[in-house]
Structures are given as C-alpha cells and as structure tokens.
C-alpha atoms as a PDB file:
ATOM      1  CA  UNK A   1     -14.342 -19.488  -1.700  1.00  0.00           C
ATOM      2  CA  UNK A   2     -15.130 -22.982  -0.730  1.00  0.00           C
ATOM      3  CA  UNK A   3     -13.795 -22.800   2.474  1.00  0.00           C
ATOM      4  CA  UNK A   4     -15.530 -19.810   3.334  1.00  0.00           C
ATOM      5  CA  UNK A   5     -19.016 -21.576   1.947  1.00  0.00           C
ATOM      6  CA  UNK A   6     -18.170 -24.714   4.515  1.00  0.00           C
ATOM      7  CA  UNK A   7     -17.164 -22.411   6.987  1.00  0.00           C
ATOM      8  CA  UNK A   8     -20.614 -20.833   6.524  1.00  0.00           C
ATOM      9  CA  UNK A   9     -23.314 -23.249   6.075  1.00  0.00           C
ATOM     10  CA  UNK A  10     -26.252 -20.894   6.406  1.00  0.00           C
ATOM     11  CA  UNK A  11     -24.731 -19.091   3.253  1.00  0.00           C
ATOM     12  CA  UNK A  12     -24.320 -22.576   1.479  1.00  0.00           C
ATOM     13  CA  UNK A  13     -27.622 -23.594   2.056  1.00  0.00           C
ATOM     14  CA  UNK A  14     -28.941 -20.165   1.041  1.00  0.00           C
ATOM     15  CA  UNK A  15     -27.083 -20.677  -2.506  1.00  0.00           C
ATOM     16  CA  UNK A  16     -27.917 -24.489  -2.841  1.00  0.00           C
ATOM     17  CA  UNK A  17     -31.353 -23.495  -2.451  1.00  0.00           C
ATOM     18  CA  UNK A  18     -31.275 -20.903  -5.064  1.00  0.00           C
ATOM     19  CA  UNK A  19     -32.075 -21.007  -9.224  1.00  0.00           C
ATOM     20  CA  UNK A  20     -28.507 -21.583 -10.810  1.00  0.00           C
ATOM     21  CA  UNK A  21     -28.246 -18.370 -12.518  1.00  0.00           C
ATOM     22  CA  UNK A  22     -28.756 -16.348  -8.610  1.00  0.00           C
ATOM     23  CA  UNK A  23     -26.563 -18.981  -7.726  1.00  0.00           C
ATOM     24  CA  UNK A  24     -23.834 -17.818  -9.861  1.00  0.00           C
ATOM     25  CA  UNK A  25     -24.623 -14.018  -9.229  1.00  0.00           C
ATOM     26  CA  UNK A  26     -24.485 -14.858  -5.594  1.00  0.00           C
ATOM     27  CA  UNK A  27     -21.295 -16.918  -5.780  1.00  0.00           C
ATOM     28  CA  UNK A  28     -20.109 -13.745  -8.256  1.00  0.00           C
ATOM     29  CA  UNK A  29     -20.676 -10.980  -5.317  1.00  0.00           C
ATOM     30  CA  UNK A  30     -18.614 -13.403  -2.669  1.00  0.00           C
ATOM     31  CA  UNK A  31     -16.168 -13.666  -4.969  1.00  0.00           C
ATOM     32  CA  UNK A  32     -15.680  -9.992  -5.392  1.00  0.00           C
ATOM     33  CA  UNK A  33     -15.508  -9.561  -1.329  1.00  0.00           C
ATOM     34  CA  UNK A  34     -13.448 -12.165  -0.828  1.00  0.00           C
ATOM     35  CA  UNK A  35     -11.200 -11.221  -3.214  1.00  0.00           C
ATOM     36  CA  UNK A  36     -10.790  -7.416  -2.151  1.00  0.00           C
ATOM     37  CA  UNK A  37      -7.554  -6.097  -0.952  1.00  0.00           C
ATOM     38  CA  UNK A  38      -7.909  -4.838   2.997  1.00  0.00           C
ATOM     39  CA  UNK A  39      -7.512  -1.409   4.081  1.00  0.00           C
ATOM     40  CA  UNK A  40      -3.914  -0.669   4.727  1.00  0.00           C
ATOM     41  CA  UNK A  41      -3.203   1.291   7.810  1.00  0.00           C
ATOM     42  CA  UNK A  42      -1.026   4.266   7.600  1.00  0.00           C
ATOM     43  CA  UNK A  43       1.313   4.651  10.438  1.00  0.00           C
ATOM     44  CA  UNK A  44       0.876   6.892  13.407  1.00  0.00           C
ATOM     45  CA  UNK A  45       4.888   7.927  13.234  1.00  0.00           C
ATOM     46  CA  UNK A  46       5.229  11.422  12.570  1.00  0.00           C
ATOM     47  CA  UNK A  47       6.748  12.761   9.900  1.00  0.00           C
ATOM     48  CA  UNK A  48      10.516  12.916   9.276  1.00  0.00           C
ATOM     49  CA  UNK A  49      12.599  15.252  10.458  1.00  0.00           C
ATOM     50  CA  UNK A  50      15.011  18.060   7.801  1.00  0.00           C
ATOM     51  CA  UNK A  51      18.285  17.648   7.891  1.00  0.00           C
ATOM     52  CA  UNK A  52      20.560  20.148   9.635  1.00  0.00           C
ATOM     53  CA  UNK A  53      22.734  22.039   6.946  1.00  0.00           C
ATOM     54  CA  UNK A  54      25.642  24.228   7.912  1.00  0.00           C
ATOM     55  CA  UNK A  55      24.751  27.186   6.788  1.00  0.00           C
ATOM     56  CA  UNK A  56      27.219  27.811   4.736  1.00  0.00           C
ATOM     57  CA  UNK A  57      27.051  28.027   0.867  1.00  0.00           C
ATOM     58  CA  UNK A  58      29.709  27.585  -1.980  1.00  0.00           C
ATOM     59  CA  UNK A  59      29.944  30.667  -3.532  1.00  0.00           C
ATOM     60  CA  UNK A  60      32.240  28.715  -6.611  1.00  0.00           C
ATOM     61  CA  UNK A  61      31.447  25.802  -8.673  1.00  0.00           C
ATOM     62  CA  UNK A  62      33.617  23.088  -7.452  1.00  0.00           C
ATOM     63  CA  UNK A  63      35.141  22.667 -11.365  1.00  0.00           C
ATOM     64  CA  UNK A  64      35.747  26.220 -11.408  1.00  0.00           C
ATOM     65  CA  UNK A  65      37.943  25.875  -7.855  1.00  0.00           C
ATOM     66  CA  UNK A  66      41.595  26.098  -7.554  1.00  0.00           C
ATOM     67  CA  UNK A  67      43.118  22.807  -5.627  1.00  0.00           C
ATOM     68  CA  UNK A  68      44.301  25.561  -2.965  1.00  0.00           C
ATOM     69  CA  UNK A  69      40.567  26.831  -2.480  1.00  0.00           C
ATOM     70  CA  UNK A  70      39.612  22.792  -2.595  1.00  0.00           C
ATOM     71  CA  UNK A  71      42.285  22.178   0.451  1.00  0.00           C
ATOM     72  CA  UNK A  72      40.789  25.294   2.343  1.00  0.00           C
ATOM     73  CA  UNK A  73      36.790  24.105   1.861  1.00  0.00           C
END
C-alpha cells in the first residue's frame, strides 16, 4: 500500500489532505482493491476428448472366472 501511495502522489496528497477518520476509510477502500485476487482466465483449449473402449463387455465377474476363461480374455 505504500508503494502504491508513492507511486501515486495525487492519491497521497488527496489522503494527507483529508480528516484522519476519511483518511483511514480511504486508506480502508485501497486496501480492499489492492488486496483483491485478479480474475483468472479460463483457457480457450477445448474440452477433452472420451476414451476409445473396445466394445466389448465382460459378461463374468473376474473372481467368478476360471484361470482357462482368464488365459482366453
């Protein structure tokens, strides 16, 4: 906050020349812009692609599989 009142000397003059309580409630409103986040931008990327399944489906539970049917899958 003090750099930016240095850095703006029309606004520092502005709040030396005011009565200290509009002071503070000056100083209190640059303090809340100073202090708020920025905007973030979303990206212009488009959305992700689905993956590409086989097609196929299990038609067994894996646990319920014989070790011949797991060899075949």
């Amino acid at each position: 906050m003090i750099y930016h009142l240095g850095s703006n000397r029309d606004l520092s003059e502005k709040v030396a020349g005011m009565t200290p309580h509009r002071a503070l409630m000056e100083i209190g409103r640059l303090s809340d812009k100073l202090a708020a986040k920025p905007k973030i931008k979303l990206s212009a990327a488009p959305e992700p692609i689905s993956p590409i399944t086989s097609g196929s489906s299990l038609k067994k539970d894996l646990s319920e599989m014989s070790m011949e049917e797991l060899y075949n899958l």
